[in-house]
Protein backbone atom coordinates (compact mmCIF):
# COMPACT_ATOMS: atom_id res chain seq x y z
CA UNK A 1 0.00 0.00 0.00
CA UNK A 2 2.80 2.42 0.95
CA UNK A 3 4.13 2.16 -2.77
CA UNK A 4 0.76 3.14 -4.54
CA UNK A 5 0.44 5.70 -2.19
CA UNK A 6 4.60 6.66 -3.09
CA UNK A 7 3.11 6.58 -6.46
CA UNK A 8 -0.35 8.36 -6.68
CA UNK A 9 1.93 11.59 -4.84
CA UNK A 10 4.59 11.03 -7.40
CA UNK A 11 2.32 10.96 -10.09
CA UNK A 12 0.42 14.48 -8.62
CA UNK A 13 3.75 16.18 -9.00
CA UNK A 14 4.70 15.10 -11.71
CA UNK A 15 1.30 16.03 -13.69
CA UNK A 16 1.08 19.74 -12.58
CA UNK A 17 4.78 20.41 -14.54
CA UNK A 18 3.93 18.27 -17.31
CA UNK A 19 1.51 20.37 -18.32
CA UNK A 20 3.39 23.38 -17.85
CA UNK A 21 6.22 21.77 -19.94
CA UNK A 22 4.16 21.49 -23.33
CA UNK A 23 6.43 24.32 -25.18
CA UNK A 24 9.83 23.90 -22.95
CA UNK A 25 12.49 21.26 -23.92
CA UNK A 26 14.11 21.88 -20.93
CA UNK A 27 10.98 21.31 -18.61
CA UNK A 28 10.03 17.89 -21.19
CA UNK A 29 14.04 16.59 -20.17
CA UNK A 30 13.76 17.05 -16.75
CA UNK A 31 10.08 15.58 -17.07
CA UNK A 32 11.61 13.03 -18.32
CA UNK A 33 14.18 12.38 -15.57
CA UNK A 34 11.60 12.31 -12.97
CA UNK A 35 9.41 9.29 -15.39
CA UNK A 36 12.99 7.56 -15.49
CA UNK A 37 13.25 7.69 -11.93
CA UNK A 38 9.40 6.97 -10.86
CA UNK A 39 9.01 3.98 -13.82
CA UNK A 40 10.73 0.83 -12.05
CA UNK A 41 8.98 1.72 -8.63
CA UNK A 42 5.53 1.46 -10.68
CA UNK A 43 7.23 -1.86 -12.58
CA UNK A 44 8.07 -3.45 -9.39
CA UNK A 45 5.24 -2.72 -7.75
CA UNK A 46 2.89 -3.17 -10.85
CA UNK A 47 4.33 -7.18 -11.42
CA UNK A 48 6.34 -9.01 -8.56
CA UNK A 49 4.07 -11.58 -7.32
CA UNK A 50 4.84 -11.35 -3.97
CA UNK A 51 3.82 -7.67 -2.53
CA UNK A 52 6.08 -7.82 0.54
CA UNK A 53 9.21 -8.34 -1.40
CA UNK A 54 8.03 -5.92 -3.94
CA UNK A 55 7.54 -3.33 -0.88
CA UNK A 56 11.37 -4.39 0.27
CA UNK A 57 13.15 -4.06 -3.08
CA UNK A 58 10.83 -0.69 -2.80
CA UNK A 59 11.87 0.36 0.10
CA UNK A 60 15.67 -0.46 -0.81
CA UNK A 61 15.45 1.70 -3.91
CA UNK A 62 14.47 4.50 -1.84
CA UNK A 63 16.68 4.07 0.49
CA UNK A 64 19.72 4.34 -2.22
CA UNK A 65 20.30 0.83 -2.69
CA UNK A 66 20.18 1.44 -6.15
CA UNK A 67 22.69 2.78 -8.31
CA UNK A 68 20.83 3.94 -11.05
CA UNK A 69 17.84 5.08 -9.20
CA UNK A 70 20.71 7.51 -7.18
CA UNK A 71 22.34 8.57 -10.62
CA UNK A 72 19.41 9.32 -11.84
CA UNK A 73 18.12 10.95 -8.39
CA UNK A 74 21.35 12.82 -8.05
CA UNK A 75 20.90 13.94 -11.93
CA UNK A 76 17.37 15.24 -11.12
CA UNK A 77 18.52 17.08 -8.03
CA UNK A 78 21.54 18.96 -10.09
CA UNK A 79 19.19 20.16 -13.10
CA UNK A 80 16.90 21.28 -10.42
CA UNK A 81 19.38 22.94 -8.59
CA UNK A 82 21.34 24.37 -11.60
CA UNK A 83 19.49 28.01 -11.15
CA UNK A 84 20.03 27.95 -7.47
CA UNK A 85 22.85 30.31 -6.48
CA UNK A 86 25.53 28.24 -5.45
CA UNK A 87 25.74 29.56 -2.10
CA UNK A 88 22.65 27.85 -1.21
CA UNK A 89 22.76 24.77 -2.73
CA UNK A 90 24.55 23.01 -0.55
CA UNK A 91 22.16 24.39 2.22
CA UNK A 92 19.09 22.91 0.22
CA UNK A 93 21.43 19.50 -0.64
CA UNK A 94 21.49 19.03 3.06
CA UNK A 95 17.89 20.02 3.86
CA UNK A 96 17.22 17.17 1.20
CA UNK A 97 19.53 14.58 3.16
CA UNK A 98 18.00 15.89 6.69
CA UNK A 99 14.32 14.96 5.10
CA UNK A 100 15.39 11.79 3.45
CA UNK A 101 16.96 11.10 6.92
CA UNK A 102 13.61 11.94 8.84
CA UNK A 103 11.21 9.87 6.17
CA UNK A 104 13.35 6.62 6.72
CA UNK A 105 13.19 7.17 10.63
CA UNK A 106 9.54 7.14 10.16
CA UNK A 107 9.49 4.71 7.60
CA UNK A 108 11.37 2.50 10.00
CA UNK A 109 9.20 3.09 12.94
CA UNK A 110 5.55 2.54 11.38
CA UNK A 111 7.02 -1.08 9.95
CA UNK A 112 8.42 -1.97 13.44
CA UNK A 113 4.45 -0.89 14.50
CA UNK A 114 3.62 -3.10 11.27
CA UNK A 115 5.80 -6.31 11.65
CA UNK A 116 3.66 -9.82 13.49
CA UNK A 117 6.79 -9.90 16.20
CA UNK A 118 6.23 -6.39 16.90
CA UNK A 119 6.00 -6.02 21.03
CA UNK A 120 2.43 -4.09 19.92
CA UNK A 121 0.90 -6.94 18.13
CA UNK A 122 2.13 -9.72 20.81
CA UNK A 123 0.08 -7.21 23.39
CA UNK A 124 -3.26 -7.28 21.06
CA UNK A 125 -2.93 -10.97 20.69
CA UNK A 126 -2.44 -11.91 24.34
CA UNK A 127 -5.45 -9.51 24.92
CA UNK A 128 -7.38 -11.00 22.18
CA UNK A 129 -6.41 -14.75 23.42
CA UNK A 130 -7.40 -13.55 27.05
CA UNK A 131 -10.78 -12.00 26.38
CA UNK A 132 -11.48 -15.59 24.29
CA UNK A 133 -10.63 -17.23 27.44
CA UNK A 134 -7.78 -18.80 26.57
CA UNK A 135 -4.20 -18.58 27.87
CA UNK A 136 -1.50 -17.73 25.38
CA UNK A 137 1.21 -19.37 27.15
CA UNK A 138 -0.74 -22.65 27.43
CA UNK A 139 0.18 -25.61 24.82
CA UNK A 140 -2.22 -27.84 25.52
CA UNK A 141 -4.80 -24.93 24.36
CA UNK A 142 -2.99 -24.15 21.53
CA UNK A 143 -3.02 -27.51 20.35
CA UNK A 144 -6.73 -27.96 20.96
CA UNK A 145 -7.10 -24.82 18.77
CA UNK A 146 -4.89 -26.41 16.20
CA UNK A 147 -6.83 -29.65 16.80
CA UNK A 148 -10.66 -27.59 15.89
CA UNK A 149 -8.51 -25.79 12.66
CA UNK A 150 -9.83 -22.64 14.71
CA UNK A 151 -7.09 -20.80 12.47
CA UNK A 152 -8.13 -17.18 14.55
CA UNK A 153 -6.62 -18.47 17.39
CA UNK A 154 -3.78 -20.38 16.24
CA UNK A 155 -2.60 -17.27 14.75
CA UNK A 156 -3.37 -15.40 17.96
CA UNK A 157 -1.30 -17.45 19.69
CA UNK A 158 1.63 -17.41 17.19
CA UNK A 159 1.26 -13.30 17.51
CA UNK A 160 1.45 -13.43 21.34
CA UNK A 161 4.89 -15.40 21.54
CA UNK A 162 3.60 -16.89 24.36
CA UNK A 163 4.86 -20.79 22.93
CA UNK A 164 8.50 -20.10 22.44
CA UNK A 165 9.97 -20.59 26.07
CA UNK A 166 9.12 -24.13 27.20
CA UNK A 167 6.93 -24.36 30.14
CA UNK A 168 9.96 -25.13 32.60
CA UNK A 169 11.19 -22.38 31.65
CA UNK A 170 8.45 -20.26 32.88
């Protein structure tokens, strides 16, 4: 979801200067730039098989471990910045590293929030096991839910990490 969302806001700013650039080669080059950058996010997105590795080879490129995505990235940045004064370029270079910086943070936190091992999720679970009346750190329960393919609760239980230590060790 994160990558059609990546891509309907791409798309929005890339429209308003397309139209803009009907009569400029200049503007059409750097248009096309930005579609050179923007087209294998939309290709991986638009046919891997498997959304969660498309999201993590998404994610990667983004993150600059690509090396043509960053040519072309750091191409688009220079034509962009080629009227800038070059006194404050390297100001607004920076800015551009400090809010690349701040996006991944985030990015980072809300899939921690997002991952099934998360300490969040294990909390829901055990509440969700609990208010079912069942115990998450009891086997025997588990297995009985496993046993009655009640497949809500198995995966409950998986969630809550509540099987991993053996009972001994309790």
């Amino acid at each position: 979801m994160r990558a059609m969302r990546l891509l309907f806001c791409v798309l929005g700013l890339v429209a308003a200067p397309a139209r803009a650039a009907v009569d400029d080669p200049e503007d059409w080059a750097l248009f096309a730039r930005v579609l050179a950058l923007v087209q294998p996010i939309v290709h991986l997105a638009a046919h891997s098989p498997d959304p969660q590795a498309a999201q993590k080879a998404i994610d990667g490129m983004l993150a600059g471990g690509n090396a043509e995505a960053n040519r072309l990235a750091s191409s688009l940045v220079n034509e962009m910045l080629a009227d800038v004064p070059p006194e404050h370029r390297s100001v607004l270079r920076s800015m551009g590293r400090d809010l690349l910086a701040i996006a991944r943070r985030n990015q980072a936190r809300a899939a921690s929030r997002q991952e099934p091992g998360s300490t969040d999720r294990a909390i829901q679970a055990r509440k969700e096991l609990h208010a079912m009346g069942l115990r998450y750190w009891d086997e025997q329960q588990f297995l009985d839910a496993v046993r009655r393919g009640d497949t809500i609760a198995v995966e409950l239980y998986l969630a809550a990490g509540g099987l991993r230590n053996p009972p001994a060790a309790r």
